[in-house]
N, C-alpha and C. Protein backbone atom coordinates (compact mmCIF):
# COMPACT_ATOMS: atom_id res chain seq x y z
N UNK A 1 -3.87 -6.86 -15.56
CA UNK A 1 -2.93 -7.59 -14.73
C UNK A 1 -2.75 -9.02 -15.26
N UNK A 2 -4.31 -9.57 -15.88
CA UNK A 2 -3.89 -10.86 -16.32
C UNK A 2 -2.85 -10.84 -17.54
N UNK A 3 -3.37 -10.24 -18.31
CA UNK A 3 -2.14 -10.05 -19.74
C UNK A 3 -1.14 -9.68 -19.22
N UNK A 4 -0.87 -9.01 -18.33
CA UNK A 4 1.00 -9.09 -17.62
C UNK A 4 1.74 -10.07 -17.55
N UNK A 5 0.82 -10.73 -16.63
CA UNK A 5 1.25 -12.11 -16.13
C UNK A 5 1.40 -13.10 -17.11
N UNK A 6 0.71 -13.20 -18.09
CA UNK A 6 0.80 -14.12 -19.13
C UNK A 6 1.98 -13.33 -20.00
N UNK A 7 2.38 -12.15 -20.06
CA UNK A 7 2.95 -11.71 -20.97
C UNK A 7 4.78 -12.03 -20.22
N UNK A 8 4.50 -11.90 -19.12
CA UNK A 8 5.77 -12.45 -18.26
C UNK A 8 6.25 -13.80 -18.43
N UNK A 9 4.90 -14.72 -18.16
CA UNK A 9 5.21 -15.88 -17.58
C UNK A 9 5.55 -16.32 -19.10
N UNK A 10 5.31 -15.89 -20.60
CA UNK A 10 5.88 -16.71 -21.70
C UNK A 10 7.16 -15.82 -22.09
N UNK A 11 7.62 -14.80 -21.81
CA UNK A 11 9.12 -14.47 -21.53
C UNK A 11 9.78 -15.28 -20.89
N UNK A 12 9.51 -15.33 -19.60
CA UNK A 12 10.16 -16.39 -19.44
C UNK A 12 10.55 -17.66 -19.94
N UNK A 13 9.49 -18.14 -20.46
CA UNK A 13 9.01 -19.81 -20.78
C UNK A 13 10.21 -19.63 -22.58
N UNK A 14 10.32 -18.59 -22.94
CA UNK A 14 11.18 -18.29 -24.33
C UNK A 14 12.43 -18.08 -23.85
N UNK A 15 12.94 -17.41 -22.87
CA UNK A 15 13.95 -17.69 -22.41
C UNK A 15 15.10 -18.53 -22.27
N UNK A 16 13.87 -19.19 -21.02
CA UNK A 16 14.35 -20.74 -20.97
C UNK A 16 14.64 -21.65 -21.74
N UNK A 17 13.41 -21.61 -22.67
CA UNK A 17 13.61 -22.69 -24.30
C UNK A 17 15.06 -22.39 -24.84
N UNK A 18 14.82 -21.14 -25.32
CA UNK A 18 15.61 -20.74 -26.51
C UNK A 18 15.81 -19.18 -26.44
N UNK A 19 16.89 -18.58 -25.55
CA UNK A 19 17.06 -17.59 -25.33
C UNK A 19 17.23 -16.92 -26.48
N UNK A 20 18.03 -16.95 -27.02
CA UNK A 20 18.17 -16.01 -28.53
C UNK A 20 19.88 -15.88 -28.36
N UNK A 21 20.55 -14.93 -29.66
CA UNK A 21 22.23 -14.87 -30.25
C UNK A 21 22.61 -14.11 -29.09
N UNK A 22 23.66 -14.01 -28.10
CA UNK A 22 24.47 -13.69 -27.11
C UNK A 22 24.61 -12.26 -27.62
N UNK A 23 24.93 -11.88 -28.67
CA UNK A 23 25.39 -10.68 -29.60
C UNK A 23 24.01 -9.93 -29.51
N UNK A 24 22.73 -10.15 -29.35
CA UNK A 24 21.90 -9.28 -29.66
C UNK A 24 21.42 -8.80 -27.68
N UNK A 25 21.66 -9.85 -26.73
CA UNK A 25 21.83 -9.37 -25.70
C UNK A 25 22.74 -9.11 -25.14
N UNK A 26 24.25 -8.99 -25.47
CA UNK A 26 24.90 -7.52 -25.48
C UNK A 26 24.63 -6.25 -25.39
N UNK A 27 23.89 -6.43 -26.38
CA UNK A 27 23.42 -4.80 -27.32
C UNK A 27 22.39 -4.38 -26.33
N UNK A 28 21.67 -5.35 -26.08
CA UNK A 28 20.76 -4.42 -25.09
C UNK A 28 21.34 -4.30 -23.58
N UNK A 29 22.13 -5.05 -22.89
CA UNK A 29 23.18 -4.87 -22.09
C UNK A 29 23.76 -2.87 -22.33
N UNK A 30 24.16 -3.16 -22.89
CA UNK A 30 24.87 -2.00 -23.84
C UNK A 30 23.73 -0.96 -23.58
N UNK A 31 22.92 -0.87 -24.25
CA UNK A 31 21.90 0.34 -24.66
C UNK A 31 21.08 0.23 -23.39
N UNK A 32 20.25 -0.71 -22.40
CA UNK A 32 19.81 -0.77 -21.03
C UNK A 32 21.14 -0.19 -20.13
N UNK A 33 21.89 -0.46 -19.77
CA UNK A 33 23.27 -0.15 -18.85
C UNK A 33 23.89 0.83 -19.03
N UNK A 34 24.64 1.00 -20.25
CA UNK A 34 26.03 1.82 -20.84
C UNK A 34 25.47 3.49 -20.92
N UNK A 35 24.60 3.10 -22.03
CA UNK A 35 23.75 4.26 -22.02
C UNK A 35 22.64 5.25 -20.84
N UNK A 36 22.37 4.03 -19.60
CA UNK A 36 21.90 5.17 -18.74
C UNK A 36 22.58 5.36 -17.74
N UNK A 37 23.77 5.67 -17.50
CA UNK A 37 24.87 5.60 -16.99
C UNK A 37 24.85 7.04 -16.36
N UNK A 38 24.58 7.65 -17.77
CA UNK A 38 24.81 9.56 -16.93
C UNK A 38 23.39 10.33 -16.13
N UNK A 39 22.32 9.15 -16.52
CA UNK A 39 21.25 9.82 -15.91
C UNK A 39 21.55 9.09 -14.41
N UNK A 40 21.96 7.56 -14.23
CA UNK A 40 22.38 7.34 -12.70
C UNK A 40 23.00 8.06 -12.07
N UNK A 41 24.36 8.77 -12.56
CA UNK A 41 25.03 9.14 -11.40
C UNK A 41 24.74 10.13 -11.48
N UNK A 42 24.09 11.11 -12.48
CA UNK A 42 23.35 12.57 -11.90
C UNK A 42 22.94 12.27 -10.64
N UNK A 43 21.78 11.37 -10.88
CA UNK A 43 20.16 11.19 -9.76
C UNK A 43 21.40 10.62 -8.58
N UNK A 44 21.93 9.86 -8.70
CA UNK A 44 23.08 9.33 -7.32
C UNK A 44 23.37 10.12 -7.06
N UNK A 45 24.38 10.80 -7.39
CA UNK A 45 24.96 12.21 -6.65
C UNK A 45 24.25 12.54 -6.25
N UNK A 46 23.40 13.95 -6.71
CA UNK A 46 22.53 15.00 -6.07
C UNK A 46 21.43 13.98 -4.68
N UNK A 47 21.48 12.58 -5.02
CA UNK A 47 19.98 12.12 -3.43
C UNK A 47 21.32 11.65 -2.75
N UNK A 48 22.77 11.33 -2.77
CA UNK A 48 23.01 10.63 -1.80
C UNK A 48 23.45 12.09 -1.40
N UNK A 49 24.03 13.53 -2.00
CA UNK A 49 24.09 14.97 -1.36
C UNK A 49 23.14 15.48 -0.50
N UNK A 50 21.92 15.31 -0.89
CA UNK A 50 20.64 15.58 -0.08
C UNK A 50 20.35 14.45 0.83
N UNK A 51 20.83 13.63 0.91
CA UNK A 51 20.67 12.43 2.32
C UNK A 51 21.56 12.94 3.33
N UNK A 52 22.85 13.17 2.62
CA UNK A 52 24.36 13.75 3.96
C UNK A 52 23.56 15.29 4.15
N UNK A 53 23.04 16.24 3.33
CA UNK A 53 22.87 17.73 4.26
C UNK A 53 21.58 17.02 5.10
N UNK A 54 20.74 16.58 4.94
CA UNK A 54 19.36 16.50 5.76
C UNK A 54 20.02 15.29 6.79
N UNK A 55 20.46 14.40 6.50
CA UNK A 55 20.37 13.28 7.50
C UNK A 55 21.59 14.07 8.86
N UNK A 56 22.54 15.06 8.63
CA UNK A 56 23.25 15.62 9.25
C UNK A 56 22.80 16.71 10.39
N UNK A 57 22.41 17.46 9.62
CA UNK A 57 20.83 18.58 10.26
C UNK A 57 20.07 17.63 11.11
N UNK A 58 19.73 16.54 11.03
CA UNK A 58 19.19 15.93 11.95
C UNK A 58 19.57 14.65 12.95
N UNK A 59 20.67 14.72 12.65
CA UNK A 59 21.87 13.35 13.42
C UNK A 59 22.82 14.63 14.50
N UNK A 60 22.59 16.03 14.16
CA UNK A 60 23.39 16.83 15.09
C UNK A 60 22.43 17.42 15.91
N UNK A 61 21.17 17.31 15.73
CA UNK A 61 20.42 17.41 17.31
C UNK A 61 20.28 16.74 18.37
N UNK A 62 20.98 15.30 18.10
CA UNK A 62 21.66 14.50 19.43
C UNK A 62 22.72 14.08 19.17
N UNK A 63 23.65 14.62 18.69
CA UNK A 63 25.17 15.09 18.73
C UNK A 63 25.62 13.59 18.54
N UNK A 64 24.91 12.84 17.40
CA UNK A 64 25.15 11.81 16.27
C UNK A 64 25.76 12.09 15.11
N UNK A 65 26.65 13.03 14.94
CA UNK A 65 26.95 13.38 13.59
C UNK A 65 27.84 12.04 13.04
N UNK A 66 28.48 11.54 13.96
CA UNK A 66 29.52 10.35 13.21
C UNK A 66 28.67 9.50 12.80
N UNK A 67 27.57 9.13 12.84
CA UNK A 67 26.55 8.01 12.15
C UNK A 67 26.08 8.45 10.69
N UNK A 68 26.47 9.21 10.13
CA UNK A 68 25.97 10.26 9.07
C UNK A 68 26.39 9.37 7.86
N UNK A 69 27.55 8.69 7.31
CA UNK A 69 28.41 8.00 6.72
C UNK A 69 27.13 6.45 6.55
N UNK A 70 26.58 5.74 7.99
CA UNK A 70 26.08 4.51 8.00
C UNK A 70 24.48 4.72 7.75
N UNK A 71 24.24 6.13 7.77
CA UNK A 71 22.52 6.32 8.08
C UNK A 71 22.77 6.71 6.37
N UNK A 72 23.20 7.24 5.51
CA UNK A 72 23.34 7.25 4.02
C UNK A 72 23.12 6.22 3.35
N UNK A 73 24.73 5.19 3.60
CA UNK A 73 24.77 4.20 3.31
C UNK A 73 23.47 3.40 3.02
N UNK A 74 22.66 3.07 4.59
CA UNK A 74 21.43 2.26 4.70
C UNK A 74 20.31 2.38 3.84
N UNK A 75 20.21 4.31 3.83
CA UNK A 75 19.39 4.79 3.39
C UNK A 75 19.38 4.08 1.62
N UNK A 76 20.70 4.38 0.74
CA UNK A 76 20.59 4.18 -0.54
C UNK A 76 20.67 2.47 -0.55
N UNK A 77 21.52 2.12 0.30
CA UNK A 77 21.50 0.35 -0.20
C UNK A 77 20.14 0.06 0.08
N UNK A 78 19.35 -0.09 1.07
CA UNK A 78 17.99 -0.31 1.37
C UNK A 78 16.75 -0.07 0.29
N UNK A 79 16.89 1.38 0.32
CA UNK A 79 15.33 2.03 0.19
C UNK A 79 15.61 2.55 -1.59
N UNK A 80 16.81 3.70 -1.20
CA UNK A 80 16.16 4.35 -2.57
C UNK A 80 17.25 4.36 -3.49
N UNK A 81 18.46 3.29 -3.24
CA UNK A 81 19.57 2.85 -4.68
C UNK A 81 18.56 2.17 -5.58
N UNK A 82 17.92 1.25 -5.17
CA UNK A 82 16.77 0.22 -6.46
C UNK A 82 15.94 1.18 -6.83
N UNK A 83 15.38 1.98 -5.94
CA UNK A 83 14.05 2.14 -6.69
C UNK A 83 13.92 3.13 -7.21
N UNK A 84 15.37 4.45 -7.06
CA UNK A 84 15.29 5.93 -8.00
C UNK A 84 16.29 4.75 -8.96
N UNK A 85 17.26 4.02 -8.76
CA UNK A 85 18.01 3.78 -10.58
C UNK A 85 16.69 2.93 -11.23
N UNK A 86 15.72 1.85 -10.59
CA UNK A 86 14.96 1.66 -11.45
C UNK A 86 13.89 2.00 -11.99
N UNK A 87 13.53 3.61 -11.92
CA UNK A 87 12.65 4.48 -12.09
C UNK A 87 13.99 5.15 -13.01
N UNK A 88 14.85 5.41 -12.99
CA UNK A 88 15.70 5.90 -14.27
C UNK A 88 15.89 5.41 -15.07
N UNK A 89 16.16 4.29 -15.29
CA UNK A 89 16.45 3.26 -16.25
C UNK A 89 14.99 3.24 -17.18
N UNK A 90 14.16 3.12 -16.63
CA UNK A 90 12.69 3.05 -16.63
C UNK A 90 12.42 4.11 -17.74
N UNK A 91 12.55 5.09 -16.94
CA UNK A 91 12.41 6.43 -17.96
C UNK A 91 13.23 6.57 -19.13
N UNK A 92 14.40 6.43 -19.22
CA UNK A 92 15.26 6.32 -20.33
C UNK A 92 15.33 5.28 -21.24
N UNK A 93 15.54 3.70 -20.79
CA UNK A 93 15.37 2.64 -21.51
C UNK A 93 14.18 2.06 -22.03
N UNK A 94 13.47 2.14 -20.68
CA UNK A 94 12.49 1.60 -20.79
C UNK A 94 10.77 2.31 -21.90
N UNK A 95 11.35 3.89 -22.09
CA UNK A 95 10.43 4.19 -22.70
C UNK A 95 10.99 4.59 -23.99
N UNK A 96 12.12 3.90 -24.32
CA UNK A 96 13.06 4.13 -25.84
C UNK A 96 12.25 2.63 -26.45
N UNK A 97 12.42 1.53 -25.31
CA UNK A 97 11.74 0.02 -25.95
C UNK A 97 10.61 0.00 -26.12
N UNK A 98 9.93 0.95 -25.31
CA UNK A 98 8.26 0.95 -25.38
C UNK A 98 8.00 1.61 -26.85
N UNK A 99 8.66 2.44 -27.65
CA UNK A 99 8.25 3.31 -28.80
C UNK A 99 8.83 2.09 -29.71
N UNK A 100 9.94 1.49 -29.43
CA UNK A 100 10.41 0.96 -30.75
C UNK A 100 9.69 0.11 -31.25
N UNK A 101 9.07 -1.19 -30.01
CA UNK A 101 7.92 -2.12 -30.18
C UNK A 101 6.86 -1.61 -30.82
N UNK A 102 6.16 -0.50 -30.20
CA UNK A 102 5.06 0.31 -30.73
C UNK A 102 5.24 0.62 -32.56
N UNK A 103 6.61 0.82 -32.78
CA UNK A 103 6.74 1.51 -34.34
C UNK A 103 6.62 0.00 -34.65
N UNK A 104 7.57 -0.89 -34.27
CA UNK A 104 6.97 -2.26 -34.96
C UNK A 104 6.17 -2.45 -35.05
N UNK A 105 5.16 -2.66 -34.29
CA UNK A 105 3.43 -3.39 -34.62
C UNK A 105 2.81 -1.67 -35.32
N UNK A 106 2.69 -0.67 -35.38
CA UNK A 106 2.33 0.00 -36.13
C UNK A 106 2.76 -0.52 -37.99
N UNK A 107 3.90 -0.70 -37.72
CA UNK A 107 4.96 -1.20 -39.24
C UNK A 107 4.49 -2.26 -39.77
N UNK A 108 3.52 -2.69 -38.81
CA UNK A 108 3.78 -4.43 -38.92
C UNK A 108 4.63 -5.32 -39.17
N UNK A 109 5.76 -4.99 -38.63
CA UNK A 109 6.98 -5.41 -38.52
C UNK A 109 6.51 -7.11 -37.55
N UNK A 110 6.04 -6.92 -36.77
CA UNK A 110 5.55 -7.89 -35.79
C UNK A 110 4.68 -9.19 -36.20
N UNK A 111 3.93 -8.48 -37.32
CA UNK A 111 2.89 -9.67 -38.18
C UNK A 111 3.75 -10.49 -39.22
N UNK A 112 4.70 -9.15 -39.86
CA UNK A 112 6.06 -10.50 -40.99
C UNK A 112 6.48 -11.33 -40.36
N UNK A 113 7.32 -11.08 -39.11
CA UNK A 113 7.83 -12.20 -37.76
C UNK A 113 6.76 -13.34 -38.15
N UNK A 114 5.60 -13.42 -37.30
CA UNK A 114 4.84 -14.40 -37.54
C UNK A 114 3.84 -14.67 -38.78
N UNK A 115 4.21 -14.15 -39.77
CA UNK A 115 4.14 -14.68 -41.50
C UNK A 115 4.95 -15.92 -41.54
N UNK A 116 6.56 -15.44 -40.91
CA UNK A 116 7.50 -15.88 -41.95
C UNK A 116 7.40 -17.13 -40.88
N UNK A 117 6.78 -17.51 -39.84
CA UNK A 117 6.87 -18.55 -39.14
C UNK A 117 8.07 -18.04 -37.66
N UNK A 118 8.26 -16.97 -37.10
CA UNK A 118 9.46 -16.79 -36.23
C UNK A 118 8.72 -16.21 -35.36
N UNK A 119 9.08 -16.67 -34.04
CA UNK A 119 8.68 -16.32 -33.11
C UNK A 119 8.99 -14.56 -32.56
N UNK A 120 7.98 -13.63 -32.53
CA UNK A 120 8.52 -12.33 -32.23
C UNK A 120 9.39 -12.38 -30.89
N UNK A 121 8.53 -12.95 -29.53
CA UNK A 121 8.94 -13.42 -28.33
C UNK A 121 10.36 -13.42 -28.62
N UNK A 122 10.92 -14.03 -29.19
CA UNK A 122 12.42 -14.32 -29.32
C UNK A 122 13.27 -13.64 -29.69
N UNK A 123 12.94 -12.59 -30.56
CA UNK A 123 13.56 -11.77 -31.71
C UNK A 123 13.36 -10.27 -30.93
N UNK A 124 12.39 -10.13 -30.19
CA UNK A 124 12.21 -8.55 -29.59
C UNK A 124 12.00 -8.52 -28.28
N UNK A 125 11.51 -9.62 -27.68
CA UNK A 125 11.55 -9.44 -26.16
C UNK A 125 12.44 -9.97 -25.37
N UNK A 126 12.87 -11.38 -25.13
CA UNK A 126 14.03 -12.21 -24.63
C UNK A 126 15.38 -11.84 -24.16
N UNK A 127 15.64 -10.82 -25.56
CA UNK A 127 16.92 -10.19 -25.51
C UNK A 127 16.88 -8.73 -24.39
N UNK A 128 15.83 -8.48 -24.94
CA UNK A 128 15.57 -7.10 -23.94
C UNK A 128 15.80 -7.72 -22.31
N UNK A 129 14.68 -8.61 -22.46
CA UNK A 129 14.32 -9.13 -20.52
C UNK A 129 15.88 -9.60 -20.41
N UNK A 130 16.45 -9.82 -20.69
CA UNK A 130 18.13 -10.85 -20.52
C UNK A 130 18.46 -9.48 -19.93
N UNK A 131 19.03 -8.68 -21.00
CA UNK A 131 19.86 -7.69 -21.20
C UNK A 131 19.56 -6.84 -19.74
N UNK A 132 17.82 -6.68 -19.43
CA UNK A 132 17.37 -5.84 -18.06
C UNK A 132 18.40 -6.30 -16.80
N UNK A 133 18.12 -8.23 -17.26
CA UNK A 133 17.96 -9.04 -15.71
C UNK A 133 19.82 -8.85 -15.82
N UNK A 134 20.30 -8.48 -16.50
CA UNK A 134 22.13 -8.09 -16.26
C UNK A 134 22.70 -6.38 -16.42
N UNK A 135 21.95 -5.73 -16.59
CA UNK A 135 22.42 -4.18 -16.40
C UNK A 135 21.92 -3.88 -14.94
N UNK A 136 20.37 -4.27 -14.83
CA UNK A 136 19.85 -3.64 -14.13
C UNK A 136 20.02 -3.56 -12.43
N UNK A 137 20.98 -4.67 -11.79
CA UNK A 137 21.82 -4.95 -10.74
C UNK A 137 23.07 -3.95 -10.99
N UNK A 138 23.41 -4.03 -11.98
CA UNK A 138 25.21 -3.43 -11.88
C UNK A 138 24.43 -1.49 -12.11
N UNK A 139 23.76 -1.38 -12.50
CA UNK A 139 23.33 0.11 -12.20
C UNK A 139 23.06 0.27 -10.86
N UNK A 140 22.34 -0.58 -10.27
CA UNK A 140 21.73 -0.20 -8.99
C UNK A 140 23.13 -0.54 -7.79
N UNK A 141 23.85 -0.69 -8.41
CA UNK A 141 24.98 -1.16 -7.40
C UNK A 141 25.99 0.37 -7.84
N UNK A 142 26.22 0.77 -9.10
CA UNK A 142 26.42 1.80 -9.12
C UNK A 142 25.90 3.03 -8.49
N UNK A 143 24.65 3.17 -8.77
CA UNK A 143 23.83 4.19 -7.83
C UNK A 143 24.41 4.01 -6.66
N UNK A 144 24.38 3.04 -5.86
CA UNK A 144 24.74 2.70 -4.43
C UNK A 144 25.71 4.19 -4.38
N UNK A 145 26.83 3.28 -5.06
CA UNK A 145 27.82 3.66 -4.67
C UNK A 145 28.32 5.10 -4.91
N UNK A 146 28.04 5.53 -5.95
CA UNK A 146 27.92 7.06 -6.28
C UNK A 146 27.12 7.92 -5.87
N UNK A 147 26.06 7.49 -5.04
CA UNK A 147 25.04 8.03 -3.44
C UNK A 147 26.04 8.00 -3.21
N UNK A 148 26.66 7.12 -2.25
CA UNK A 148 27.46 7.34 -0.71
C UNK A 148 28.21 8.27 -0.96
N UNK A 149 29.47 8.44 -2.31
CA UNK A 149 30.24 9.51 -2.40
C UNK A 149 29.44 10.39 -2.60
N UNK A 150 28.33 11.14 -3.14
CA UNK A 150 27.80 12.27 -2.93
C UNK A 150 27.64 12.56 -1.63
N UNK A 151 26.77 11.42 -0.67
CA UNK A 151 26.69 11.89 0.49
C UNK A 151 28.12 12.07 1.36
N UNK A 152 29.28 11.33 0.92
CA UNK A 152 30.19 11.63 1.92
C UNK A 152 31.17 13.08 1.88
N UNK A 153 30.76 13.35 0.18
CA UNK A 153 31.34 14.71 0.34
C UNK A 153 30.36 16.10 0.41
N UNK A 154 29.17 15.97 0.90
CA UNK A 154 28.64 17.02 1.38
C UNK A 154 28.73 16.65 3.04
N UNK A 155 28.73 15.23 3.74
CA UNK A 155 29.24 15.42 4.97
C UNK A 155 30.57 15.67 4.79
């Protein structure tokens, strides 16, 4: 937990300094966002479908069915739009960056960086954390929203 925290708190601190080329957090914009696009609205569809059949089945045993539309809604903006797209993203992006880093410091790709005097922080992580802290809202706002239409067309 301590190496997290330290591993966070100088992402940040590189950030702030000296974020890195606009063009290389694009790309991860791009490859975090663009690219997990089809695993969101799978997982959206099919939980906001299974929120409208179950939340319905059980909003028509006290003859609540018109709340079916706002009890969805709540359900994905609240609880589970963030936390199934960021458990997807997770799985897809996040364990494509985990191997690539890994082949670097296997490569020692990571030790030339700091041979040649360059900060790795800057060059492999910065761009990534940028690229997260701007896909990773506009997915989860997608999910939202591609829940509710699943759920509104199985209600």
């Amino acid at each position: 937990m301590g190496r997290m925290l330290i591993f966070i708190l100088y992402s940040l601190y590189i950030i702030v300094r000296d974020p890195g080329k606009p063009i290389h957090i694009f790309k991860q914009v791009h490859f975090i966002g663009a690219k997990s696009l089809f695993v969101i609205f799978l997982t959206a569809a099919f939980t906001g479908m299974v929120l409208g059949l179950q939340g319905y089945y059980t909003l028509a045993k006290f003859g609540s069915e018109g709340l079916l539309g706002s009890a969805v809604a709540l359900s994905l903006i609240r609880e589970l739009g963030p936390v199934l797209s960021a458990l997807m993203v997770t799985g897809r992006a996040g364990s494509a960056i985990t191997a690539e880093i890994g082949i670097k410091k296997i490569t020692e790709q990571i030790d030339a960086l700091k041979t040649m005097a360059l900060e790795p922080f800057k060059y492999l992580v910065s761009p990534k954390v940028l690229g997260a802290l701007v896909a990773l809202p506009l997915l989860c706002a997608i999910f939202d929203v591609v829940g509710i239409y699943g759920g509104y067309l199985v209600g």
